[in-house]
N, C-alpha and C. Protein backbone atom coordinates (compact mmCIF):
# COMPACT_ATOMS: atom_id res chain seq x y z
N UNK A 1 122.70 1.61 10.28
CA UNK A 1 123.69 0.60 10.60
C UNK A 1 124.41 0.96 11.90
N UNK A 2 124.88 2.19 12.08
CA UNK A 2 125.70 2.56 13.03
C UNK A 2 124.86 2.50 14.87
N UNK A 3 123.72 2.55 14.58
CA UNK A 3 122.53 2.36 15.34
C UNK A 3 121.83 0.59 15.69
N UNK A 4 122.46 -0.15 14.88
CA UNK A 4 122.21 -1.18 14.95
C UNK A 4 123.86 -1.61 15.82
N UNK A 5 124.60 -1.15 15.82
CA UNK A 5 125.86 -1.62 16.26
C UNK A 5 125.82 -1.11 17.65
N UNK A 6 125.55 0.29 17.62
CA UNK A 6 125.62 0.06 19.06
C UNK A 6 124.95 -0.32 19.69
N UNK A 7 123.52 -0.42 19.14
CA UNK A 7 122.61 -1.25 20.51
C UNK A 7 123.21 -2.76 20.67
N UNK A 8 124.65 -3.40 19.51
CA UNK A 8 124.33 -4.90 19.92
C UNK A 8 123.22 -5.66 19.06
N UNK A 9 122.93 -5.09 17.56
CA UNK A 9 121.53 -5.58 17.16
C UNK A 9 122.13 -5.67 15.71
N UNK A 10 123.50 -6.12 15.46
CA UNK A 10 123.79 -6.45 14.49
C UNK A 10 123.34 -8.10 13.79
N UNK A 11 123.83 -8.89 14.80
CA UNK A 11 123.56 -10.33 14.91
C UNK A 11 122.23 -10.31 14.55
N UNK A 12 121.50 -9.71 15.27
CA UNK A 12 119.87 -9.94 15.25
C UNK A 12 119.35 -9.46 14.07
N UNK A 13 119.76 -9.20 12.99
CA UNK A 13 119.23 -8.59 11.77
C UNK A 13 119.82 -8.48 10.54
N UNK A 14 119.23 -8.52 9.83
CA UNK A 14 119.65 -9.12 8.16
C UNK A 14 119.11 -7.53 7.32
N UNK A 15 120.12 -7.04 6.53
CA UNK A 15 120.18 -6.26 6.24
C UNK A 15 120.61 -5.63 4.89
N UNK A 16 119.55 -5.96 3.60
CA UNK A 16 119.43 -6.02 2.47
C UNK A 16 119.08 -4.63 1.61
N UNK A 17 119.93 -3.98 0.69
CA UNK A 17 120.08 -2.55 -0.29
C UNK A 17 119.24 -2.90 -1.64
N UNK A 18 118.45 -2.14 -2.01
CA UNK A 18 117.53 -2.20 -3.09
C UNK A 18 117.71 -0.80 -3.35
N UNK A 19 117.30 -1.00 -4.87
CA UNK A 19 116.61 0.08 -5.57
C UNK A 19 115.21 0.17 -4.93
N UNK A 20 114.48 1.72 -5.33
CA UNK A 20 113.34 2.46 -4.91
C UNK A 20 112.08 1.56 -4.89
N UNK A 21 112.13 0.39 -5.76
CA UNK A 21 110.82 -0.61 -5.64
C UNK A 21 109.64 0.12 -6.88
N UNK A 22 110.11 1.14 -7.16
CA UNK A 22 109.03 1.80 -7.70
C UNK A 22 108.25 2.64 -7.01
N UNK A 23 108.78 3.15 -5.61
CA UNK A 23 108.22 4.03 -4.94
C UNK A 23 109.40 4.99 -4.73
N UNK A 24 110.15 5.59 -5.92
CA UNK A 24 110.50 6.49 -5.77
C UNK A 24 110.70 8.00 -5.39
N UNK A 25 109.45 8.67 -5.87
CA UNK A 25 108.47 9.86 -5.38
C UNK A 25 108.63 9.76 -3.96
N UNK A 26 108.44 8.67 -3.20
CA UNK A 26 108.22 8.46 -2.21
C UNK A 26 109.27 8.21 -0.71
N UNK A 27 110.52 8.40 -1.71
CA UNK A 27 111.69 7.97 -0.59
C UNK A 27 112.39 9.01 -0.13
N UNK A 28 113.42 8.73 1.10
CA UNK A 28 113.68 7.08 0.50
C UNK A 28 112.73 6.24 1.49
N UNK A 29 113.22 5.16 1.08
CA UNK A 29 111.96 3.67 1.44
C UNK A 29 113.03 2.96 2.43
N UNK A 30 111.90 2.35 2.90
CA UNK A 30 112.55 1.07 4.25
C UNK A 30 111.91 0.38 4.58
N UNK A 31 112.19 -1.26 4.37
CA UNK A 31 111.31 -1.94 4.33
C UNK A 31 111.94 -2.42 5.75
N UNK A 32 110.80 -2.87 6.85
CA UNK A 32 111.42 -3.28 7.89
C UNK A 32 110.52 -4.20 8.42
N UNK A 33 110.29 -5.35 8.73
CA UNK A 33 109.74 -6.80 9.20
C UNK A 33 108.65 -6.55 8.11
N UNK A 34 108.74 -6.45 6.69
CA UNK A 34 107.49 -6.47 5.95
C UNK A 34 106.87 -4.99 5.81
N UNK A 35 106.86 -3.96 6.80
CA UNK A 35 106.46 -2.86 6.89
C UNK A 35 107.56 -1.62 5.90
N UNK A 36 106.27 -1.12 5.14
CA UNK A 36 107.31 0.05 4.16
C UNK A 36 107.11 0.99 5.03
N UNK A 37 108.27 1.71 4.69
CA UNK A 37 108.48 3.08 5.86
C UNK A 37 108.68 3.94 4.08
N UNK A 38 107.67 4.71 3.91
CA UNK A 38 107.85 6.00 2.77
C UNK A 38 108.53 7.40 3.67
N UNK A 39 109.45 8.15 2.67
CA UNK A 39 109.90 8.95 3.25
C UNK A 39 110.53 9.07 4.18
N UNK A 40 111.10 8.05 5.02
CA UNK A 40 111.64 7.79 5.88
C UNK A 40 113.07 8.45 6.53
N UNK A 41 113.07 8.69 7.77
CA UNK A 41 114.21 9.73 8.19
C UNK A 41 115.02 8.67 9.29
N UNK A 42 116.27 8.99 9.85
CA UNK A 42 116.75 7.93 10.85
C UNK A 42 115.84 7.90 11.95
N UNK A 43 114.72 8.94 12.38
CA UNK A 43 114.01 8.89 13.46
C UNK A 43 113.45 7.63 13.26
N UNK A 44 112.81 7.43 12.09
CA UNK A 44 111.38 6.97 11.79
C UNK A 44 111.54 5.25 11.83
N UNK A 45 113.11 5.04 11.30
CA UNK A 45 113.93 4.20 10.88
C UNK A 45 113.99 3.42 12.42
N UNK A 46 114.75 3.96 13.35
CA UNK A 46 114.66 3.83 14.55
C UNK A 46 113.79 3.04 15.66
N UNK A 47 112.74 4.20 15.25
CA UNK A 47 111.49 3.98 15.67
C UNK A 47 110.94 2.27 15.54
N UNK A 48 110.65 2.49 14.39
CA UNK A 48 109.99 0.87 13.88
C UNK A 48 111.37 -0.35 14.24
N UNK A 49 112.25 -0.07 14.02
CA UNK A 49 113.11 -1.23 14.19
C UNK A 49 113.36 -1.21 15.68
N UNK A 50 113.22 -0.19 16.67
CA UNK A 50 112.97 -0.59 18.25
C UNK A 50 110.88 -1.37 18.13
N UNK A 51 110.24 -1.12 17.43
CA UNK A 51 108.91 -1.35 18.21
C UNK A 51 108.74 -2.61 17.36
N UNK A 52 109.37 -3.46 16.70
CA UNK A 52 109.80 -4.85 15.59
C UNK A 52 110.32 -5.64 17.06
N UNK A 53 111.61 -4.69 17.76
CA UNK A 53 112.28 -6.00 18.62
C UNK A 53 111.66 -5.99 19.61
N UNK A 54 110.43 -4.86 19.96
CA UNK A 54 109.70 -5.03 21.48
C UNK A 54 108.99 -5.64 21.17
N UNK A 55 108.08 -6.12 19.76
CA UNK A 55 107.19 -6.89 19.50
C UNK A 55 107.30 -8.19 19.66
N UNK A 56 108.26 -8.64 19.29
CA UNK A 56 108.75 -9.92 19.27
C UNK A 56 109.43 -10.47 21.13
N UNK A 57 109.36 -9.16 21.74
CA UNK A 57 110.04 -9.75 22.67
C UNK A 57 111.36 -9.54 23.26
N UNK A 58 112.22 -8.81 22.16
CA UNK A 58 113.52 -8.54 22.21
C UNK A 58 113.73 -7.41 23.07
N UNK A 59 115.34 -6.80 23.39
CA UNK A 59 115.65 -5.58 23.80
C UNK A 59 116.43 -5.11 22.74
N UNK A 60 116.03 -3.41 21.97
CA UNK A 60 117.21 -2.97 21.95
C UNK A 60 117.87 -1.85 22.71
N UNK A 61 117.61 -2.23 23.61
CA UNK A 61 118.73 -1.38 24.77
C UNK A 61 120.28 -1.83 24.50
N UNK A 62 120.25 -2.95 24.18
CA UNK A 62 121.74 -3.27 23.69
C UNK A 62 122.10 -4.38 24.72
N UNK A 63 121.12 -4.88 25.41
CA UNK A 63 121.50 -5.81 26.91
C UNK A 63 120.67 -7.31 26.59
């Protein structure tokens, strides 16, 4: 969240808390444009939610 604020990428994203899905063993979990992130760390978190807004076109540089 705090990473979504400062780039400015609050507006741009919808941002929904679940239980484990049943991939508990496996977390924690992050589901991000459809894509599960298992095990997931803030790097990883990061990662995919910058290469989601370059996909589409977006910046998150924050501009």
């Amino acid at each position: 969240m705090k990473y979504l604020r400062t780039k400015g990428l609050e507006k741009n994203t919808e941002m929904k808390v679940s239980f484990c899905g049943e991939h508990c063993k496996k977390g924690p979990v992050l589901t991000v444009n459809g894509k599960t992130l298992e095990h997931c760390t803030p790097q990883k978190a990061i990662g995919e939610i910058e290469r989601v807004f370059a996909d589409c076109g977006g910046s998150s540089s924050g501009t």
